[in-house]
Protein backbone atom coordinates (compact mmCIF):
# COMPACT_ATOMS: atom_id res chain seq x y z
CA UNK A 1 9.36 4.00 0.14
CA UNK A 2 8.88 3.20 3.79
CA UNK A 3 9.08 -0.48 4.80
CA UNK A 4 6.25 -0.13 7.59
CA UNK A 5 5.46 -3.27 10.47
CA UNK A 6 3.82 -4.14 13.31
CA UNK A 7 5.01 -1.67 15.28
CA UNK A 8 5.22 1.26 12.84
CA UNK A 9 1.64 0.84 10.75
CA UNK A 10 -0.26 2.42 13.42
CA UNK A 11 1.82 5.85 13.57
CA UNK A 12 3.10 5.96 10.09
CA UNK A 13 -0.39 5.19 8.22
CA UNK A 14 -3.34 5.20 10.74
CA UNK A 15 -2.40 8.72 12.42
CA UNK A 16 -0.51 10.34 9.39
CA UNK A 17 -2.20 13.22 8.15
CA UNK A 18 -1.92 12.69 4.95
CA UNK A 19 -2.64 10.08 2.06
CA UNK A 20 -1.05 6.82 2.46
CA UNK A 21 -0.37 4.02 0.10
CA UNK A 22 0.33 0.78 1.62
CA UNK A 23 1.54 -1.86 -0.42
CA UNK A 24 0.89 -5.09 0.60
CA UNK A 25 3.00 -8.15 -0.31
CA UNK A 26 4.96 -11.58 0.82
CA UNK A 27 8.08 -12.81 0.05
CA UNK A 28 6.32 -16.05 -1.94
CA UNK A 29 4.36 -13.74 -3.82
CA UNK A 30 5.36 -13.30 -7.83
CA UNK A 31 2.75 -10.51 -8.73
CA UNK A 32 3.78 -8.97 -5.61
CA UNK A 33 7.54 -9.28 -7.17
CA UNK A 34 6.57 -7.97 -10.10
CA UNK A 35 4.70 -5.10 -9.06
CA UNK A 36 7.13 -3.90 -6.55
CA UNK A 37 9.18 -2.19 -9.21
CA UNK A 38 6.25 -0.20 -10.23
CA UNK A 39 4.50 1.06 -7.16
CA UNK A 40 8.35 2.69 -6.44
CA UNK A 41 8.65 3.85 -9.38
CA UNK A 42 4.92 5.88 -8.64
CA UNK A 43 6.42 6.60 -4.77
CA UNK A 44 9.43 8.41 -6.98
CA UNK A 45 7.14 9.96 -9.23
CA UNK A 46 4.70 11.58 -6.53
CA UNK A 47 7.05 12.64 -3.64
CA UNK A 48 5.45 15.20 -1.24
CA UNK A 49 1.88 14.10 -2.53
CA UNK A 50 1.43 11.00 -1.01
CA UNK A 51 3.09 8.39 1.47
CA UNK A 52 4.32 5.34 0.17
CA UNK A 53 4.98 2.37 2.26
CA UNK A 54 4.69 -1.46 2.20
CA UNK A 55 3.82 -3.79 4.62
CA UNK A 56 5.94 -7.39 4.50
CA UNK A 57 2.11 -9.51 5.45
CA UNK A 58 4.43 -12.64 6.25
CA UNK A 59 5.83 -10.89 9.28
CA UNK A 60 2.43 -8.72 10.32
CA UNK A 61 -0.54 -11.38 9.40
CA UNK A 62 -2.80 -10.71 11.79
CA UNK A 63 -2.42 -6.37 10.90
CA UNK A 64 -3.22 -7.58 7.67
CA UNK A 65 -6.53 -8.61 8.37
CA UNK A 66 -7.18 -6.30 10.73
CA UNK A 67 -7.37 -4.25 7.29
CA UNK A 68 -9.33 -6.61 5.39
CA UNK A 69 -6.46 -7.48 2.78
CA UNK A 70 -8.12 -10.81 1.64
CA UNK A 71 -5.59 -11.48 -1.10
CA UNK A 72 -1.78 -10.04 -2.53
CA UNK A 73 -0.83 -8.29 -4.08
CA UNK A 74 -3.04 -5.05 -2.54
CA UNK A 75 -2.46 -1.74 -2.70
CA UNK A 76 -4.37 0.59 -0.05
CA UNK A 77 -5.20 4.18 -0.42
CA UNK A 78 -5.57 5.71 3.31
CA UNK A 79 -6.69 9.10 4.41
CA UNK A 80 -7.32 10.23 8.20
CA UNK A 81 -6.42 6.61 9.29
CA UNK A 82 -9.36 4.96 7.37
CA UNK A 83 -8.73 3.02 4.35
CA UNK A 84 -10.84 4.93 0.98
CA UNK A 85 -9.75 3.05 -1.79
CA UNK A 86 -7.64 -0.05 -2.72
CA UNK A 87 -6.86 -2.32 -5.54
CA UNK A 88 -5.99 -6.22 -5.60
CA UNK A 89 -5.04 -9.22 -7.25
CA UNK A 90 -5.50 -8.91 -10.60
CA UNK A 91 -6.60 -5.22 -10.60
CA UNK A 92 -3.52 -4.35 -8.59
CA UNK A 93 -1.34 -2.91 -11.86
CA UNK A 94 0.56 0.28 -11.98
CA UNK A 95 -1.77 2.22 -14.36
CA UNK A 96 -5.04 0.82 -11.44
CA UNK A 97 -2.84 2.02 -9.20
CA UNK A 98 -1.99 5.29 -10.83
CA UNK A 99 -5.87 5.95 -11.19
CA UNK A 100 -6.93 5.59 -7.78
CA UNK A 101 -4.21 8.58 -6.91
CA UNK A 102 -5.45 10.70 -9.30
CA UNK A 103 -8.68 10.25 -8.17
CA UNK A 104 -7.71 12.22 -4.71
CA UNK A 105 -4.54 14.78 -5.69
């Protein structure tokens, strides 16, 4: 999984030309904690289908809501540099998460 910032979200998930998960978290987030396990787990699971990065928000706020992420934990789904799909708070589990890729692949 790809630890993406300020300086690398543009290139790695707004030009990429392919689907991109970004998750988004904090260090003083617990569900963000807790989910982290999973969401690599699913970047294992579908190498060479999809992207998976994550985006520290602590240290990139104001990228953060350039992308509307209103609350943490959130997953994105991106695609041609525009954000399709996403899931957060409470909906942001592994099997929500697991859904919205299957959606697409």
């Amino acid at each position: 999984m790809l630890a993406v910032g300020k300086e690398t979200f543009q290139t790695e998930v707004l030009e990429a030309n392919e689907y991109v998960i970004v998750d988004y978290w904090c260090d003083g987030c617990q569900p963000c904690m807790a989910l982290m396990p999973d969401v690599e787990a699913l970047a294992v699971k579908y190498e060479g289908k999809i992207k998976f990065t994550k985006l520290n928000t602590a240290k990139a706020r104001r990228l953060a809501i350039s992308q509307k992420i209103l609350g943490l934990p959130t997953v994105a789904l991106y695609k041609d540099g525009e954000k399709i799909d996403e899931v957060t708070k409470e909906e942001a589990t592994k099997t929500n998460i697991e859904n919205m890729i299957e959606k697409i692949l």
